[in-house]
N, C-alpha and C. Protein backbone atom coordinates (compact mmCIF):
# COMPACT_ATOMS: atom_id res chain seq x y z
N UNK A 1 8.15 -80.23 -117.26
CA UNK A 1 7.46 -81.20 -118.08
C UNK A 1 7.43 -80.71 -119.52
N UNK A 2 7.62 -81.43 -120.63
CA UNK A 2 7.80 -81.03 -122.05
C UNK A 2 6.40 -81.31 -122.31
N UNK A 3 6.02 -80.18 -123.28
CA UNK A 3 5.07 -79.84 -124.20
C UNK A 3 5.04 -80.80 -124.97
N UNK A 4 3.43 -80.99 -124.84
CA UNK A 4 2.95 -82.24 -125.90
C UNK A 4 3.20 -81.61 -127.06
N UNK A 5 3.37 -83.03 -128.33
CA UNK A 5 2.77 -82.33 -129.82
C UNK A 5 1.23 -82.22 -129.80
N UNK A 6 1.21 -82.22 -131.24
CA UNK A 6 -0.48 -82.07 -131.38
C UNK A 6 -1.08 -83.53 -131.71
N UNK A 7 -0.19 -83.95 -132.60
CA UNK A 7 -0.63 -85.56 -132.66
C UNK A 7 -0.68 -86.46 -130.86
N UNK A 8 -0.11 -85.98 -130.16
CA UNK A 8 0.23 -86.59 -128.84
C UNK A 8 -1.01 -85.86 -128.20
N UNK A 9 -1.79 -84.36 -128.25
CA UNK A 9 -2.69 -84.10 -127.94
C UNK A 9 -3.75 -85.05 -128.47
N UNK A 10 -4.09 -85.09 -129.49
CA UNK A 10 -5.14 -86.11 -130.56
C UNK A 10 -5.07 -86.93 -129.95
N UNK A 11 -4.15 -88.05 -129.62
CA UNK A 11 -4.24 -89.59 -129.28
C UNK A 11 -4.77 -89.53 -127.66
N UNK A 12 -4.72 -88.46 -127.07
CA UNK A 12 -5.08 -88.12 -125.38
C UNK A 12 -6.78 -88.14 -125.67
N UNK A 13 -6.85 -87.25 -126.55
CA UNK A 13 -8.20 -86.73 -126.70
C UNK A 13 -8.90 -87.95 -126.93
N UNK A 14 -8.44 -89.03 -128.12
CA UNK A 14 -9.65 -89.91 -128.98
C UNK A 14 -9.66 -90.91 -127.78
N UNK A 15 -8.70 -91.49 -127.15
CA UNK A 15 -8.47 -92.37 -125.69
C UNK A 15 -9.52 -92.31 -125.06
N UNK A 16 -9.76 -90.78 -124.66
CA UNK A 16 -10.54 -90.61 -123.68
C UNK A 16 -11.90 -90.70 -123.89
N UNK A 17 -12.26 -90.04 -125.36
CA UNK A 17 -13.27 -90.59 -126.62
C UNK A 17 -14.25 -91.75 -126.15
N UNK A 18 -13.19 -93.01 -126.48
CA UNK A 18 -13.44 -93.52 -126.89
C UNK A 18 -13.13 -94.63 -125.61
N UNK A 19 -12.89 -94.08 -124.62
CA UNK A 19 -12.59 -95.20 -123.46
C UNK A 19 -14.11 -95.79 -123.11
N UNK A 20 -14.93 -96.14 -123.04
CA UNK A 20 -15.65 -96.99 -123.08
C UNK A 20 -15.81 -98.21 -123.80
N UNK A 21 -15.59 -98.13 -124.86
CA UNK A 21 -15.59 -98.94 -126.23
C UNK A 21 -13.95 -99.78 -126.01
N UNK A 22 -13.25 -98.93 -125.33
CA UNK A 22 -12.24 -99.82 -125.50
C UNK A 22 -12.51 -100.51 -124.07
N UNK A 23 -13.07 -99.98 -123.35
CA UNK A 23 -13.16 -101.20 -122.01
C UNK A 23 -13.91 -102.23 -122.05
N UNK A 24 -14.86 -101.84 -122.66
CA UNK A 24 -15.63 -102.92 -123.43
C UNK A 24 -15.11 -104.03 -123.98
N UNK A 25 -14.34 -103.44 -125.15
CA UNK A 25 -13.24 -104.86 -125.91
C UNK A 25 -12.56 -105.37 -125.03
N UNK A 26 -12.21 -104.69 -124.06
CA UNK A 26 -11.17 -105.49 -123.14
C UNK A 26 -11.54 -106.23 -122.60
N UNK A 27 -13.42 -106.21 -121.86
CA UNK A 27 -14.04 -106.71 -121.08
C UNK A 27 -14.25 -108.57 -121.92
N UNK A 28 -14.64 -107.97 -123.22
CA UNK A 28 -14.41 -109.06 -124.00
C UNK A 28 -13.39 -110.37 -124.03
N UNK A 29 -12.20 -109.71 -124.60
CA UNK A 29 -10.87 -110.66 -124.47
C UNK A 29 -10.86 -111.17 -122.62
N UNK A 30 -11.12 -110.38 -122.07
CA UNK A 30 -11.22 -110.95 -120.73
C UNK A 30 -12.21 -112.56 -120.35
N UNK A 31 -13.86 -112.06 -120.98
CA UNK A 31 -14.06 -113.39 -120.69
C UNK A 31 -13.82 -114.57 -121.48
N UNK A 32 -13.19 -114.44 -122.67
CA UNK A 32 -11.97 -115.92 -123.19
C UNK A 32 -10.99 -116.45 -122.45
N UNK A 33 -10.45 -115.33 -121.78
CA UNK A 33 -9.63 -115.48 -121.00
C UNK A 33 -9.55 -116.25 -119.70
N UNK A 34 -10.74 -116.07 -119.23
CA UNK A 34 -11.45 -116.25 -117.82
C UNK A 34 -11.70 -118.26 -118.10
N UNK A 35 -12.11 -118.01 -119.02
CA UNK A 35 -12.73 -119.45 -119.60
C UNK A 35 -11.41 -120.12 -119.56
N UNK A 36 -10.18 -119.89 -119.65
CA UNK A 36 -9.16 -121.13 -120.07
C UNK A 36 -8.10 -120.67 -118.97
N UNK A 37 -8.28 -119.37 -117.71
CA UNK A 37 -7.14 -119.56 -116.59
C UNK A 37 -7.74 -120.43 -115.35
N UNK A 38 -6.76 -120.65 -114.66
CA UNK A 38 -7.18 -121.54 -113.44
C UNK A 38 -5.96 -120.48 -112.42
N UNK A 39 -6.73 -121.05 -111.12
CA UNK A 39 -5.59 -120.59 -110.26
C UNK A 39 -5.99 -119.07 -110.04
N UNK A 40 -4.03 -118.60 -109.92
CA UNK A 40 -3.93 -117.22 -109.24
C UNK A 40 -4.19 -116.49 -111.04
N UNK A 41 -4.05 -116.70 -111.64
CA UNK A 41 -3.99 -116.23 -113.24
C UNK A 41 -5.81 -116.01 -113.06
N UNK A 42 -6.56 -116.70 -112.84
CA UNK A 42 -8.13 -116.82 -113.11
C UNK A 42 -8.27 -115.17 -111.98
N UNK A 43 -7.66 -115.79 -110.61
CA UNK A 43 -7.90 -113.87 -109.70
C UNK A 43 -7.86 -113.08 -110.14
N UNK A 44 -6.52 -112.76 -110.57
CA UNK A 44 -5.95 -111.64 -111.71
C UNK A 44 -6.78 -110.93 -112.43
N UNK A 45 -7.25 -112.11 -113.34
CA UNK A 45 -8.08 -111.41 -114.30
C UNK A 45 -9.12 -111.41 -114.19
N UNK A 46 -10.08 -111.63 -112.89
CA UNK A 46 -11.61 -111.11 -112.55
C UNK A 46 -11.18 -110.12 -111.96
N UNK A 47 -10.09 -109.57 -111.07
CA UNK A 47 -9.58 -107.98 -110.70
C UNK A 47 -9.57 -107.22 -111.48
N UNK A 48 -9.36 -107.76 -113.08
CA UNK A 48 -9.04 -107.16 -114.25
C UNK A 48 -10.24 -106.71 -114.15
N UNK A 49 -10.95 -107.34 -114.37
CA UNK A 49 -12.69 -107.34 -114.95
C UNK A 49 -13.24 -106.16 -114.28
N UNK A 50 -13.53 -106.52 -113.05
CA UNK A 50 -13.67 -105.73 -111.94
C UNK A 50 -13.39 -103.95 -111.81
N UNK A 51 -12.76 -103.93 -112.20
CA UNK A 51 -12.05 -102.39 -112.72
C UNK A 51 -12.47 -102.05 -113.57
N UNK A 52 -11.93 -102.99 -114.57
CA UNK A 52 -13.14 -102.48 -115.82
C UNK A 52 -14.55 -101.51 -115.86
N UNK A 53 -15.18 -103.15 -115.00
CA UNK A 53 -16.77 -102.45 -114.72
C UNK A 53 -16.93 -101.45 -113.61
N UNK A 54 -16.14 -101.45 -113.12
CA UNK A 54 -16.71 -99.83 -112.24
C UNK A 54 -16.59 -98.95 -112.70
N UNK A 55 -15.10 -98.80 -113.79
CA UNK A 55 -15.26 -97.68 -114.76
C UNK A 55 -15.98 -97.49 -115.85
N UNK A 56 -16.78 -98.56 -116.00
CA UNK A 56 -17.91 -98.62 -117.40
C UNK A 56 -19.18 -98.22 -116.29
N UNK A 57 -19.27 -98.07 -115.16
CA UNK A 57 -20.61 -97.61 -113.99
C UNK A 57 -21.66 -98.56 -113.67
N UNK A 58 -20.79 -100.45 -113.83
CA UNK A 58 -21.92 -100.82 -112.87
C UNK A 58 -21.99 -100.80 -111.26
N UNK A 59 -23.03 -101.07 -111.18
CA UNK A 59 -23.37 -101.36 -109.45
C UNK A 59 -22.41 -102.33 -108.79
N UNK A 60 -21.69 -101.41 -107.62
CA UNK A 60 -20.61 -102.50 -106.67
C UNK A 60 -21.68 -103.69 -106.50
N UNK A 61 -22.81 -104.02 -105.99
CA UNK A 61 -23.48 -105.14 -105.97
C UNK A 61 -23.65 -106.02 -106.91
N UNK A 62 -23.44 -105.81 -107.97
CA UNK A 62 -23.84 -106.43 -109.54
C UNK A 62 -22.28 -107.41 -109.82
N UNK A 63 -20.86 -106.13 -109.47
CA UNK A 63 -19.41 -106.63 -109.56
C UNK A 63 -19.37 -107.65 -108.46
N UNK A 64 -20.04 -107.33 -107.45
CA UNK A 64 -19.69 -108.81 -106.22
C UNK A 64 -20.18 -110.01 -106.38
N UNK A 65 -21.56 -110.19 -107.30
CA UNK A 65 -22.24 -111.23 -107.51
C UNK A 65 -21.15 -111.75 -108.30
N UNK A 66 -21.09 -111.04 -109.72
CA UNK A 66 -20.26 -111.70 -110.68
C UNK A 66 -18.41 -112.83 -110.06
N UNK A 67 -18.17 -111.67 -109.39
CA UNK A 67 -16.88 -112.00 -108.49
C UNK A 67 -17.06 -113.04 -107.36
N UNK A 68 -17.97 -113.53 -106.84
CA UNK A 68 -18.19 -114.85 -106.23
C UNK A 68 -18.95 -115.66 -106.84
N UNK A 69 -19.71 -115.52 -108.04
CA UNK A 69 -19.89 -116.37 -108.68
C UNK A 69 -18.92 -117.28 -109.83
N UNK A 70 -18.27 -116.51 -110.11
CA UNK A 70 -16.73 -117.05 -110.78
C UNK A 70 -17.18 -117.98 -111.74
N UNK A 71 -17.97 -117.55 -112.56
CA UNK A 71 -18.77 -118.08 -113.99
C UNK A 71 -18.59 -116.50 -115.10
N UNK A 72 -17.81 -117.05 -115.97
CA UNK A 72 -17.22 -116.42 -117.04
C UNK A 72 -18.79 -116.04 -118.06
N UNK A 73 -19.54 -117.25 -118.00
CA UNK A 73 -21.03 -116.88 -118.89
C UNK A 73 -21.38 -115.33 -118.76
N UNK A 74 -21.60 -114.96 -116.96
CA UNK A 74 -22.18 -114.11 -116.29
C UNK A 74 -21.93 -112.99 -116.67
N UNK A 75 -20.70 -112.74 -116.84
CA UNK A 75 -19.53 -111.36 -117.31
C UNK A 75 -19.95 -111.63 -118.92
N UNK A 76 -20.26 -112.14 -119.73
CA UNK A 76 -19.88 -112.66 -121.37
C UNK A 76 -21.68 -112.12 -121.20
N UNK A 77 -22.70 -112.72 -120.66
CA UNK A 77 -23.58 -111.58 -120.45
C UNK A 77 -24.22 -110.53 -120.57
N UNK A 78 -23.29 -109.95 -119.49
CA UNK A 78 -23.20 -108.46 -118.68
C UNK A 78 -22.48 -107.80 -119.80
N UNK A 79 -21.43 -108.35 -120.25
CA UNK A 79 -20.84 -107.29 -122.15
C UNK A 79 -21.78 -106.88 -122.53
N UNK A 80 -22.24 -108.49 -123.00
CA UNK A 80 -23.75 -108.05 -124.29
C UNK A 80 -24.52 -107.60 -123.90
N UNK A 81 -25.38 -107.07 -122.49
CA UNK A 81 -25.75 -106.56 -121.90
C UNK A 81 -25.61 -104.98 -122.41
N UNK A 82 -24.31 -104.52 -122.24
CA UNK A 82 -23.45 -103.35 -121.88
C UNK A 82 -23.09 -102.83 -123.54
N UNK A 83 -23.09 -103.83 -124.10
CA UNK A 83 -23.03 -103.65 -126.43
C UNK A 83 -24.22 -102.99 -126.31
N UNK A 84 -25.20 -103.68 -126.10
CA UNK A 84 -26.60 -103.57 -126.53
C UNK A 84 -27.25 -102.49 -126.21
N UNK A 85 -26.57 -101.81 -125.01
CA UNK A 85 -27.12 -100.55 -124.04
C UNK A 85 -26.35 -99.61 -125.04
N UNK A 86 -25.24 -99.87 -125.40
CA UNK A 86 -24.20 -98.67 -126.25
C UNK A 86 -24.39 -98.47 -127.19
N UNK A 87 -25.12 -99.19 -128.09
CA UNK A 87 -25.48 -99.15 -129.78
C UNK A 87 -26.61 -98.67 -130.03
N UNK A 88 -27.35 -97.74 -130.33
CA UNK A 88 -28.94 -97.03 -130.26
C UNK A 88 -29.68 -97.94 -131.32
């Protein structure tokens, strides 16, 4: 396996930083998203979601409500919810 650079170290490091904040944004673009798919595209991307939030540490009970409730509000929410908890 080849040796990282140091800039290639840095971008590992701030990723990992900063992986909350970016799951967050993602969680974001997700519920726009959610709002205008139908179908197998709408599954997809509450699986998306779904992942998300277990790696941001909510409760499997909290992800199942949201996931059979299949209301985009709920998740759009649970973000601002999840902003509001992150910002002191």
């Amino acid at each position: 396996m080849a040796k990282r650079s140091d800039y290639q170290e840095r971008a590992i490091k701030n990723y990992y930083r900063n992986r909350e904040a970016i799951m967050l944004q993602r969680l974001g673009e997700l519920v726009g998203e959610l709002y205008l798919a139908e179908g197998k595209a709408r599954t997809r991307l509450w699986e998306r979601a779904a992942g998300s939030l277990q790696h941001l540490g909510v409760p499997p009970q909290r992800i199942d409500r949201l996931l059979q409730s299949d209301n985009p509000s709920l998740l759009a929410n649970l973000v601002k919810e999840l902003l509001e908890r992150k910002t002191p």
